[in-house]
Protein backbone atom coordinates (compact mmCIF):
# COMPACT_ATOMS: atom_id res chain seq x y z
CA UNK A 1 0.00 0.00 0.00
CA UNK A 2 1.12 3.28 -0.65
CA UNK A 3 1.69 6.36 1.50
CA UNK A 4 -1.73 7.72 0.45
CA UNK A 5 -3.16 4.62 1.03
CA UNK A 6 -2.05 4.17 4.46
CA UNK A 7 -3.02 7.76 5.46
CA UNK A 8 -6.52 7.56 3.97
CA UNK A 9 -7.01 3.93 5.93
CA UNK A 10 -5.78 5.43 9.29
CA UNK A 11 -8.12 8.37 8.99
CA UNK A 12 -11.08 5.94 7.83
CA UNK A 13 -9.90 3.71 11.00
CA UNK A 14 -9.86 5.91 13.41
CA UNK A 15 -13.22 8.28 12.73
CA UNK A 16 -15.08 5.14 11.97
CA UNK A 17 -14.56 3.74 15.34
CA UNK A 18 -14.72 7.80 16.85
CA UNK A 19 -18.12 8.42 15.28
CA UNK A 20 -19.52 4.87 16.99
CA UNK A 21 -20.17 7.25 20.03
CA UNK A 22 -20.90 10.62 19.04
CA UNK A 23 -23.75 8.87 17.24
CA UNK A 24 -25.37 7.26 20.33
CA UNK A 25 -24.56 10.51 21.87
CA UNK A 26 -26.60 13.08 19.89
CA UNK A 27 -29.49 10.21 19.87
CA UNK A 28 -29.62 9.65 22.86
CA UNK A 29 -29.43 13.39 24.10
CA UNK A 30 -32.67 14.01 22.20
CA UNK A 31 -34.26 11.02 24.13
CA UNK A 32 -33.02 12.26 27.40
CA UNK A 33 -34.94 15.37 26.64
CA UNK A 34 -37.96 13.22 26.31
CA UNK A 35 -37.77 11.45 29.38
CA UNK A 36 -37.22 14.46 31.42
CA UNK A 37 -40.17 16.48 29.55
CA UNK A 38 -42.33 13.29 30.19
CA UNK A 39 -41.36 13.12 33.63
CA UNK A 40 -41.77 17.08 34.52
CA UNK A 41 -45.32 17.22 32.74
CA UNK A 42 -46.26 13.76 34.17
CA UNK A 43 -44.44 13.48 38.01
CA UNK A 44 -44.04 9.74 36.95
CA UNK A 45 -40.30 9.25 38.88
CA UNK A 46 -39.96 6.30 36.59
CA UNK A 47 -39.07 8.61 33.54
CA UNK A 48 -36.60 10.51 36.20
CA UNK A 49 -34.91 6.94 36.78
CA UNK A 50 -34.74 6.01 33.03
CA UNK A 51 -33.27 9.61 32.46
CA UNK A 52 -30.65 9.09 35.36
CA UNK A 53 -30.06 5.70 33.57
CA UNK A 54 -29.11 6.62 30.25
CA UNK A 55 -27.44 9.65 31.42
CA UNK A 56 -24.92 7.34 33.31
CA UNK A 57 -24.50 5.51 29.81
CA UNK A 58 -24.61 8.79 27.57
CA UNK A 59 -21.73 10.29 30.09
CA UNK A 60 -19.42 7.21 29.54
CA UNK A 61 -20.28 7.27 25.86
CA UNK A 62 -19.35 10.97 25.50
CA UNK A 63 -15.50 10.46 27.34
CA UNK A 64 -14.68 7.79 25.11
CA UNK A 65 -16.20 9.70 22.23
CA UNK A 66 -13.67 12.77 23.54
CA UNK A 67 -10.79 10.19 23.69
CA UNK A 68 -11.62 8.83 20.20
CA UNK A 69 -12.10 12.19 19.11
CA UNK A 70 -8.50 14.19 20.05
CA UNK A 71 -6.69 12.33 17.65
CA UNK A 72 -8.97 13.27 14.88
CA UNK A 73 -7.60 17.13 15.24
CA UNK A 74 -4.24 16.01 15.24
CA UNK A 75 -4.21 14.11 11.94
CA UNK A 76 -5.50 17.20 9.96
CA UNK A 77 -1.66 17.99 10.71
CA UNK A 78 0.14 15.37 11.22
CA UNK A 79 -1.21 13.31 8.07
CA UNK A 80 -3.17 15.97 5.88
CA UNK A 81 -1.04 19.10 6.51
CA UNK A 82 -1.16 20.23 2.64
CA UNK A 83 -4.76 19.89 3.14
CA UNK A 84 -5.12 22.30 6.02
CA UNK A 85 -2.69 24.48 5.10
CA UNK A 86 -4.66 24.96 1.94
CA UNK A 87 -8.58 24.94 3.68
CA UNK A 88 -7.78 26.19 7.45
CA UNK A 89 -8.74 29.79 6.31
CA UNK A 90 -12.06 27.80 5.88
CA UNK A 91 -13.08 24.60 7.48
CA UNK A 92 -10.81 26.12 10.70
CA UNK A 93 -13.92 28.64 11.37
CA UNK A 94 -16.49 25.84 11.75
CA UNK A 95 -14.13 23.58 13.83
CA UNK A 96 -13.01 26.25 15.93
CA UNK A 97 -17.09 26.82 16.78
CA UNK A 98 -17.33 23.47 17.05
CA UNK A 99 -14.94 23.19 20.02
CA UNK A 100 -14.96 26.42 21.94
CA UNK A 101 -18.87 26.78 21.81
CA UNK A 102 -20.57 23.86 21.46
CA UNK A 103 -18.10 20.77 22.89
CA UNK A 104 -18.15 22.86 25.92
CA UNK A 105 -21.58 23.53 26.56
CA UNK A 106 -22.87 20.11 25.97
CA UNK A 107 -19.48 19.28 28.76
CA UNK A 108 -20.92 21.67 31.58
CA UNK A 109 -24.42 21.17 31.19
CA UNK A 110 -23.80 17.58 30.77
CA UNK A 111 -21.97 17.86 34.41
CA UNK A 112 -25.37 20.41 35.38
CA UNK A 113 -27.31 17.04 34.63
CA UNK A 114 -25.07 14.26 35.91
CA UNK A 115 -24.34 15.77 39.01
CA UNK A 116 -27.20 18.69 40.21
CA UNK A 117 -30.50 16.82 39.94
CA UNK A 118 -30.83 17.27 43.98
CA UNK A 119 -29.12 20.61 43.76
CA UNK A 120 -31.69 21.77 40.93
CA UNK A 121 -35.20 22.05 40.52
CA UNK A 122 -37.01 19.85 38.28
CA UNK A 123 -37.47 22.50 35.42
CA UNK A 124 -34.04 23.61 35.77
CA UNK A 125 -33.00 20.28 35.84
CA UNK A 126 -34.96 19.74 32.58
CA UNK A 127 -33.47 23.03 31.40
CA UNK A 128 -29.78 21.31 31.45
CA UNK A 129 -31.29 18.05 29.84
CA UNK A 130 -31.98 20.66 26.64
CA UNK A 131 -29.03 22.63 26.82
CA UNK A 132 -26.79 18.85 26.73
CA UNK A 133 -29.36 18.53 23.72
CA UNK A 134 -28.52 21.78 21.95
CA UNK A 135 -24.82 21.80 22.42
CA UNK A 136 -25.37 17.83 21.31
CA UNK A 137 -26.78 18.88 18.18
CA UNK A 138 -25.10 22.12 17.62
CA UNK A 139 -21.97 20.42 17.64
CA UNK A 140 -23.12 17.77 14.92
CA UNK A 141 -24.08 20.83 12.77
CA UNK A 142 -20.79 22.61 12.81
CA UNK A 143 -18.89 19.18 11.93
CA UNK A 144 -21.36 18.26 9.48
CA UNK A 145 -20.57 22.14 7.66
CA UNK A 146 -17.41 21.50 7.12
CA UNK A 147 -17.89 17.82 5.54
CA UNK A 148 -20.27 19.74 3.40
CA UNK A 149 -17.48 22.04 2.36
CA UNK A 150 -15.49 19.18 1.64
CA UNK A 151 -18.66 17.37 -0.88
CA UNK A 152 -20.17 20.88 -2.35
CA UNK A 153 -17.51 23.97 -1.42
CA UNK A 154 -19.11 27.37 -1.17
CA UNK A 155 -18.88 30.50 0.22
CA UNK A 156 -15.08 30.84 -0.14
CA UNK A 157 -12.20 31.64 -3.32
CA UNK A 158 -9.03 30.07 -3.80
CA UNK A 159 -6.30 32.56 -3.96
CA UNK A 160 -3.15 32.53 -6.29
CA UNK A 161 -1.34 30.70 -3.72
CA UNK A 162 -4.11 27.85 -3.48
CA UNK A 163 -5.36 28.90 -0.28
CA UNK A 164 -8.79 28.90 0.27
CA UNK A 165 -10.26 31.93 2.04
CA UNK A 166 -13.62 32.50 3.82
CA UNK A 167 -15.62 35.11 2.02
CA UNK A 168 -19.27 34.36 2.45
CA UNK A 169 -19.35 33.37 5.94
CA UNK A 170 -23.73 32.92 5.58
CA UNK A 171 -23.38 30.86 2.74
CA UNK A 172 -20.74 28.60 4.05
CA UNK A 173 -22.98 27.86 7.34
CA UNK A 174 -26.28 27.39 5.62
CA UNK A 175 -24.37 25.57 2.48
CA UNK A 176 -27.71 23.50 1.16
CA UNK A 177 -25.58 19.75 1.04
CA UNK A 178 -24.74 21.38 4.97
CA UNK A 179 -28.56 21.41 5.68
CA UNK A 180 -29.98 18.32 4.28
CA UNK A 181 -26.84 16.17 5.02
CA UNK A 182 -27.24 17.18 8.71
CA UNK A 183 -30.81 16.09 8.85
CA UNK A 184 -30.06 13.19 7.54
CA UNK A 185 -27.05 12.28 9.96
CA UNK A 186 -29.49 13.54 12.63
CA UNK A 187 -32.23 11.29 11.77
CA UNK A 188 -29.63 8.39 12.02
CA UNK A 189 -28.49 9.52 15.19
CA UNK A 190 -32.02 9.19 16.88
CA UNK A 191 -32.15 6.22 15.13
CA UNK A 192 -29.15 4.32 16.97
CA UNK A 193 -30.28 5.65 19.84
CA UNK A 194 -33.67 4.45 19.76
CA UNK A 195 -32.44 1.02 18.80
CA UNK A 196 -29.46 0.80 21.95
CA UNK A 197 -32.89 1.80 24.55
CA UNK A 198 -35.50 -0.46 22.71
CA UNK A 199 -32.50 -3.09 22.90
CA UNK A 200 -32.10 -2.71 26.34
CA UNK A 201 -35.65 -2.51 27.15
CA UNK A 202 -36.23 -5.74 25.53
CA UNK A 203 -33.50 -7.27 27.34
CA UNK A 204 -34.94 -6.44 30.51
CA UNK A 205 -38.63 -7.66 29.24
CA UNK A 206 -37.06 -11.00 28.15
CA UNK A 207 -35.21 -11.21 31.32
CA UNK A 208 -38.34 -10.24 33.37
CA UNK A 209 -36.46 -7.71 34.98
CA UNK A 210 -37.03 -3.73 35.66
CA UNK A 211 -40.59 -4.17 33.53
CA UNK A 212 -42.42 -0.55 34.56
CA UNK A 213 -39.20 0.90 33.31
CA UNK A 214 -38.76 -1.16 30.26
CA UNK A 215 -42.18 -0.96 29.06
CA UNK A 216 -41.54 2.81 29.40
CA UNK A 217 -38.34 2.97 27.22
CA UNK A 218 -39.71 0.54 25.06
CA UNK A 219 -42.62 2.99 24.02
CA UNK A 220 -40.83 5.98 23.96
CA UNK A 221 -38.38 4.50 21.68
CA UNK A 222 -40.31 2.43 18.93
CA UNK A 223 -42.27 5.49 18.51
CA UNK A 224 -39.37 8.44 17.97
CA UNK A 225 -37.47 5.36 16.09
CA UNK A 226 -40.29 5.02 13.81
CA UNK A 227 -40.30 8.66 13.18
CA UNK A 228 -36.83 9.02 12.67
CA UNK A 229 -36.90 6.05 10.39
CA UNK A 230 -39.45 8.06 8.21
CA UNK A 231 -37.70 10.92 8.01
CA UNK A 232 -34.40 9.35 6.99
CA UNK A 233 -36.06 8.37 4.09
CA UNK A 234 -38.19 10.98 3.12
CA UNK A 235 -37.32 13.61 2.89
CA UNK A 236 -33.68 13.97 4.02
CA UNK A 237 -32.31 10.89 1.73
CA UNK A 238 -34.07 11.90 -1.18
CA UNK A 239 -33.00 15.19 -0.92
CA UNK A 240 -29.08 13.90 -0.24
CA UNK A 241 -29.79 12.02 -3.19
CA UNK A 242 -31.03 14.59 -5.66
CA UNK A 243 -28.32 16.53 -4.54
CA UNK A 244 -25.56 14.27 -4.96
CA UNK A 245 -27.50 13.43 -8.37
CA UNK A 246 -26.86 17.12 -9.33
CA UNK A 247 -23.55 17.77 -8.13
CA UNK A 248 -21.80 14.68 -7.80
CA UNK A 249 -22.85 13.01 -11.09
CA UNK A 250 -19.74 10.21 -11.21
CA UNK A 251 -20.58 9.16 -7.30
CA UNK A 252 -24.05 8.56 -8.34
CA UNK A 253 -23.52 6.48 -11.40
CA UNK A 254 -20.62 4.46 -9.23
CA UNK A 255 -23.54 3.82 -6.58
CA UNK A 256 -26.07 2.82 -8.10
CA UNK A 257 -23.25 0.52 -10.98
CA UNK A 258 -24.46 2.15 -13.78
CA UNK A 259 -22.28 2.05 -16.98
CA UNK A 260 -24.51 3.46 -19.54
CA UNK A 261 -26.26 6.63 -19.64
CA UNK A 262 -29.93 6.38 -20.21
CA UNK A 263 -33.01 8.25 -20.50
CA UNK A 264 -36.06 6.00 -18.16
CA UNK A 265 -32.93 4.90 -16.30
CA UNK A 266 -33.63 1.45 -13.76
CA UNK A 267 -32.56 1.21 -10.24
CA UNK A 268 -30.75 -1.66 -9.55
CA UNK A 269 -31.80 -3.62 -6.44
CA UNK A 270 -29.14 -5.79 -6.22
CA UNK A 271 -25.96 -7.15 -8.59
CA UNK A 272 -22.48 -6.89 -8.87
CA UNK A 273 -20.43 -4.36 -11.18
CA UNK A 274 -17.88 -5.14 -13.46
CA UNK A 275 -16.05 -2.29 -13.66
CA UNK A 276 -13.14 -4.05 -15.98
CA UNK A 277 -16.17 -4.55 -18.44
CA UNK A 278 -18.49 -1.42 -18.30
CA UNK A 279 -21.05 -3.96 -16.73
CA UNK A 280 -23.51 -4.48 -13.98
CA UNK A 281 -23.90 -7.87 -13.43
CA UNK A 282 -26.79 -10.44 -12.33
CA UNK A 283 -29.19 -6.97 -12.15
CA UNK A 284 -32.46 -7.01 -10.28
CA UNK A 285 -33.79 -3.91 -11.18
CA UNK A 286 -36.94 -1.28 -10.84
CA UNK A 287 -37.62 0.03 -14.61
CA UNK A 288 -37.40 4.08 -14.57
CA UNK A 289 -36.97 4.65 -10.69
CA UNK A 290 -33.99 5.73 -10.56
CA UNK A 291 -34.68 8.57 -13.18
CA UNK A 292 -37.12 9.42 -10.80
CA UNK A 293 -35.57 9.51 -7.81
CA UNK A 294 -32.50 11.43 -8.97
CA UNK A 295 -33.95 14.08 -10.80
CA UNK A 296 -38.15 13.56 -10.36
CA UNK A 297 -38.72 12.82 -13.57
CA UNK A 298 -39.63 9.52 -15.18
CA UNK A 299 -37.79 10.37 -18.45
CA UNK A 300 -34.69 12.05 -17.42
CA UNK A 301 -31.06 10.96 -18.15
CA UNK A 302 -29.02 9.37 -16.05
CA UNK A 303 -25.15 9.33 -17.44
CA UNK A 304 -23.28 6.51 -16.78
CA UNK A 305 -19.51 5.82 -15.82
CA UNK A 306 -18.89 5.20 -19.33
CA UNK A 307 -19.41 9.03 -20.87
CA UNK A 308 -17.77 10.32 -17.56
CA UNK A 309 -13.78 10.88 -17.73
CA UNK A 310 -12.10 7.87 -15.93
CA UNK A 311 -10.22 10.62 -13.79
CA UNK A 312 -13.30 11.64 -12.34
CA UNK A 313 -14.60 8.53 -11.64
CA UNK A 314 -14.30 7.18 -7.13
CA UNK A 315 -11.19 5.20 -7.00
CA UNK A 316 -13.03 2.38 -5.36
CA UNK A 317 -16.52 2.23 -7.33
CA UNK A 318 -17.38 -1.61 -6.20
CA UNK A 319 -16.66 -0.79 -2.74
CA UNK A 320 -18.67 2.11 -2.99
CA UNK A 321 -21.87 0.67 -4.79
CA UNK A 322 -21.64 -2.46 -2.07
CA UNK A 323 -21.53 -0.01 0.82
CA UNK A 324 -24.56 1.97 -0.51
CA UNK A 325 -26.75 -0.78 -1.36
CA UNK A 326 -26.19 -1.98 2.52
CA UNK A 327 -27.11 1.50 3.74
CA UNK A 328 -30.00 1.48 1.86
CA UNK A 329 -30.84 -2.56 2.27
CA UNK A 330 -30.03 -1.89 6.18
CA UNK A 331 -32.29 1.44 6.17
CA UNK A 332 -35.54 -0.71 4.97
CA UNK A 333 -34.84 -3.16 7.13
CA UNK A 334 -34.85 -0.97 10.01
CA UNK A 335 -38.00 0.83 8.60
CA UNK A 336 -39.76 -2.73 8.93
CA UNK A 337 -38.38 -3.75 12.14
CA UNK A 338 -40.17 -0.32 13.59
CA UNK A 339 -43.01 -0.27 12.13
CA UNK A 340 -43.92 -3.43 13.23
CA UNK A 341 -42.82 -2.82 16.67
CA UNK A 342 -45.53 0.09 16.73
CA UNK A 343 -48.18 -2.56 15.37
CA UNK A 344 -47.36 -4.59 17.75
CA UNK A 345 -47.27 -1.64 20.68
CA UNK A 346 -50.96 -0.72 19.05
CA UNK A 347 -51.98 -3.79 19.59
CA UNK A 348 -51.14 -3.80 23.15
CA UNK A 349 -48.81 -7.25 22.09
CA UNK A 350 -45.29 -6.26 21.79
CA UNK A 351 -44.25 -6.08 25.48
CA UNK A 352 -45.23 -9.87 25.34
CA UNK A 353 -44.22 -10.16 21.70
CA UNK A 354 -40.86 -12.59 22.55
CA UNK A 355 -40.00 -13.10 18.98
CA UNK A 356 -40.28 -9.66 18.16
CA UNK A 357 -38.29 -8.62 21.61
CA UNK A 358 -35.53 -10.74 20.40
CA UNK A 359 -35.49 -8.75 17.26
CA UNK A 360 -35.53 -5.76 18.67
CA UNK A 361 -32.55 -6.90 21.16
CA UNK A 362 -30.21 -8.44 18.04
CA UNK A 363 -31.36 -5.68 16.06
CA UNK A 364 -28.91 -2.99 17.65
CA UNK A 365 -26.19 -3.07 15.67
CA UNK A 366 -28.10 -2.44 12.62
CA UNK A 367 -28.25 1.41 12.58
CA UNK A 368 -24.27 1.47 13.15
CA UNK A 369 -23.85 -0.69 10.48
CA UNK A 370 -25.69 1.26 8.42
CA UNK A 371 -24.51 4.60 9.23
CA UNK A 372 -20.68 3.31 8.76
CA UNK A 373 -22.22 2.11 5.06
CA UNK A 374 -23.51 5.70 4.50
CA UNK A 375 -20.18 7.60 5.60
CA UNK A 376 -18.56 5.55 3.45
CA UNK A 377 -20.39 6.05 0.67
CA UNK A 378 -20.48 9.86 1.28
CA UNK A 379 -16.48 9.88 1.20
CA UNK A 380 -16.04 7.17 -1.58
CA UNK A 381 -18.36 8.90 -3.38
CA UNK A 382 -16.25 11.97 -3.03
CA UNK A 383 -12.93 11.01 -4.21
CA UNK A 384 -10.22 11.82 -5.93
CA UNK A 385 -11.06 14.93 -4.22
CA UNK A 386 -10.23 15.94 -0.60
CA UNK A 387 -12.64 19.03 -1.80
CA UNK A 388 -14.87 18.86 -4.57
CA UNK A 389 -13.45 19.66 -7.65
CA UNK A 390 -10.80 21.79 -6.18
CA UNK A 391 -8.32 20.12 -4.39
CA UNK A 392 -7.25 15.56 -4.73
CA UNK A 393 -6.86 13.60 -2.25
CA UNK A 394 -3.51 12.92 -3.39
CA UNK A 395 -2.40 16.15 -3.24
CA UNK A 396 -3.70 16.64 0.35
CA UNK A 397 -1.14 14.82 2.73
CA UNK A 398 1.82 15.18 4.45
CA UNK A 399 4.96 15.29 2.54
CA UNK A 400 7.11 14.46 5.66
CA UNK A 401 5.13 11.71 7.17
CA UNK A 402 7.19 8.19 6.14
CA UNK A 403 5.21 5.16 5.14
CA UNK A 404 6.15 3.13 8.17
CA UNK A 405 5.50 6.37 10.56
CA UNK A 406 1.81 6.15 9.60
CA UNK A 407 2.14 2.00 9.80
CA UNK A 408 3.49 2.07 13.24
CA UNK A 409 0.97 5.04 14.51
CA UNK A 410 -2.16 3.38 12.94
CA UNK A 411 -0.87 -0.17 15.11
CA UNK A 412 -0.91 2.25 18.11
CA UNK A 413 -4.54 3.02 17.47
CA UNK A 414 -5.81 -0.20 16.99
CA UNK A 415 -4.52 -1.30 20.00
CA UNK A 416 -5.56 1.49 22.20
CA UNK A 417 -8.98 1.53 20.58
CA UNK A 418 -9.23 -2.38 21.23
CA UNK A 419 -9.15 -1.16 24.68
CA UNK A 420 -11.23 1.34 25.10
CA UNK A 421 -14.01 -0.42 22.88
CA UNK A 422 -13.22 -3.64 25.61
CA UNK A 423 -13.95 -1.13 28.76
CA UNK A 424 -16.90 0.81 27.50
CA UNK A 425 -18.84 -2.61 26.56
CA UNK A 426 -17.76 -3.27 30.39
CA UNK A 427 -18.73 -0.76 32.40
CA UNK A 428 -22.12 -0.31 30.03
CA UNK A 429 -22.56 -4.07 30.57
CA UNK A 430 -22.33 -3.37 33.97
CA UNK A 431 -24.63 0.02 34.36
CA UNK A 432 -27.59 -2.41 32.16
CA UNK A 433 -27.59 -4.98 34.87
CA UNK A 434 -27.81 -2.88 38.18
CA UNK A 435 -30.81 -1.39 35.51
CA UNK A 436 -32.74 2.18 36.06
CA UNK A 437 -33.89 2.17 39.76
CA UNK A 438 -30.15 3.17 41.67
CA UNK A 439 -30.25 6.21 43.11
CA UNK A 440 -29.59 9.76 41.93
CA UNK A 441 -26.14 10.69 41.95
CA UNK A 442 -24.99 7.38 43.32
């Protein structure tokens, strides 16, 4: 593997196994808000104990999430230093807000939370639930800008010495691949997170253990993961798609492993491409949708690899296509699951449901699954550029980083991350089976 290589899989290692948290974090932040609204409007303490029991798990989630998340900053120098010495004028401003705003709200109020529930009254208590929500989510937003500089850059020029500069400071914020991309990553947030409480939930139902509190959760979660299911797929993934059907014409074409441009164009359900032939292979397809879907139209023109220059094409396009179809296959799946959790919950059956409880409890690692699939389809789908059309990824990384310096560091992380991933699935292990009822601030 080459240099490039090597950085590009040590950056893919480590902020694949980083974002495992911050997802479960901003999820579960929004739920946490939920259970402390339900409990203030309804004086039901068991919504105060399955607050005080996911805050436990959200707080260990968010320090290895910080842990995971240092190193991140680093490699922007240490391994992509012609990169941010080119963009820093720009992607710098949302990173810095990022960090001095929002990471340290959602920090103190988190303490606020954690820590004052007898010091606070219960609407100020509530208060700091929504303030660890908004610096949650505010922080997601400012990361998620700068990604979107990276897939549609706006709201900046390039200067004679290729430097980027911030110039439109408005437009960069609200860029419109900034907007819908963070709904959508938001959407799969609160989907994880539903998924981890309806997991545990279920575990405790099957188990016959903590039952007013899992029936709770159970509700509460099913119902916002249903939701947020939706909503990931209409409207914030079809408008992710459209755009990237408009401005990122080869990353569509790889996804979906179409060759040949067409008018009436089919979406391919499943197969595998050929990309040494021009060729999607074994096709299942749906005649016209994906005309439809890209561009709303029945009769509009897809183009195909084939009448796109091969220097434009993603450098990996089967890797790509595979990891979209299991976002997508993943994201129905989850739909189903859901929906038929809420029939069941209509029905008054699913707390005694075992079959379906046993879905729900396998079903966890589903959304993180998926939402590794979509990353990587957003950044597959994005190369050769670092930025859009303006800067490679080849031209992006650190001229005095050795080969083997990025070997030996990338070792480093694995093993370290090995660790940490072994003590967080211990001490949240240990938090589920001492359940919701301990007391506050114990």
């Amino acid at each position: 593997m080459t240099a490039l290589g090597w950085h590009r899989f040590q950056f893919a290692f480590t902020i694949t196994f980083h974002y495992l948290f911050p997802q479960l974090t901003m999820g579960l932040a929004l739920l946490l808000v939920v259970f402390k609204g339900a409990a203030l409007r309804t004086r039901d303490t068991r919504f105060d104990d399955l607050a005080r029991f996911w805050a436990r798990i959200f707080g260990v989630n968010f320090a290895i999430g910080v842990v995971t998340g240092v190193p991140m900053e680093f490699q922007f120098g240490t391994n992509w230093a012609r990169f941010s010495a080119a963009t820093g004028g720009v992607i710098g401003f949302t990173l810095a807000l990022e960090g001095v705003i929002a990471f340290f709200a959602e920090s103190a109020f988190l303490g606020l939370f954690l820590f004052g529930e007898k010091k606070l009254s219960r609407r100020a208590h509530f208060a700091s639930a929504l303030m660890v929500f908004l610096g949650s989510w505010s922080s997601g937003y400012f990361v998620v800008v700068t990604n979107a500089f990276m897939q549609h850059p706006v709201g900046h020029v390039v200067g004679p010495t290729g430097r980027f500069a911030l110039v439109d400071a408005s437009e960069y914020l609200f860029n419109v691949w900034a907007i819908w991309e963070y709904a959508h990553v938001m959407c799969a947030a609160v989907i994880t997170g539903t998924f981890v409480v309806a997991a545990v939930a279920a575990y405790w139902l099957l188990g016959r253990e903590h039952e007013p509190h899992a029936r709770l959760s159970l509700k509460i979660a099913v119902v916002v993961g249903l939701g947020a299911c939706l909503l990931q797929l209409f409207p914030t993934g079809d408008r992710q798609g459209k755009l990237v059907a408009e401005h990122q014409r080869p990353a569509l074409a790889a996804m979906e492993g179409k060759f040949e441009s067409s008018s009436q164009a089919e979406l391919a359900i499943i197969g595998q491409p050929n990309v040494a032939q021009g060729r999607l292979e074994n096709p299942v397809v749906v005649p016209s949708a994906l005309s439809f879907l890209a561009y709303g139209s029945f009769g509009a023109t897809v183009s195909g690899l084939n009448d796109i220059p091969h220097e434009r094409w993603p450098d990996n396009v089967e890797l790509l296509y595979y990891a979209y179809h299991v976002m997508v296959g993943l994201g129905t799946l989850l739909i189903f699951i859901m929906l038929t959790s809420v029939a069941l919950l209509w029905r008054q059956r699913l707390y005694t449901a075992r079959p379906m409880l046993w879905i729900l409890l396998l079903a966890f690692p589903f959304p993180y699954v998926a939402t590794t699939a979509g990353w990587m389809t957003a950044e597959l789908g994005r190369q050769p550029w670092i930025v859009y059309g303006l800067e490679r990824t080849a031209d992006a990384t650190s001229l005095n980083v050795s080969t083997g310096d990025v070997v030996f560091t990338t070792m480093g992380f694995m093993g370290l991350y090995l660790f940490l991933g072994m003590l967080f699935v211990l001490i949240v292990a240990r938090l589920i089976a001492r359940g919701p009822s301990a007391p506050a601030n114990e």
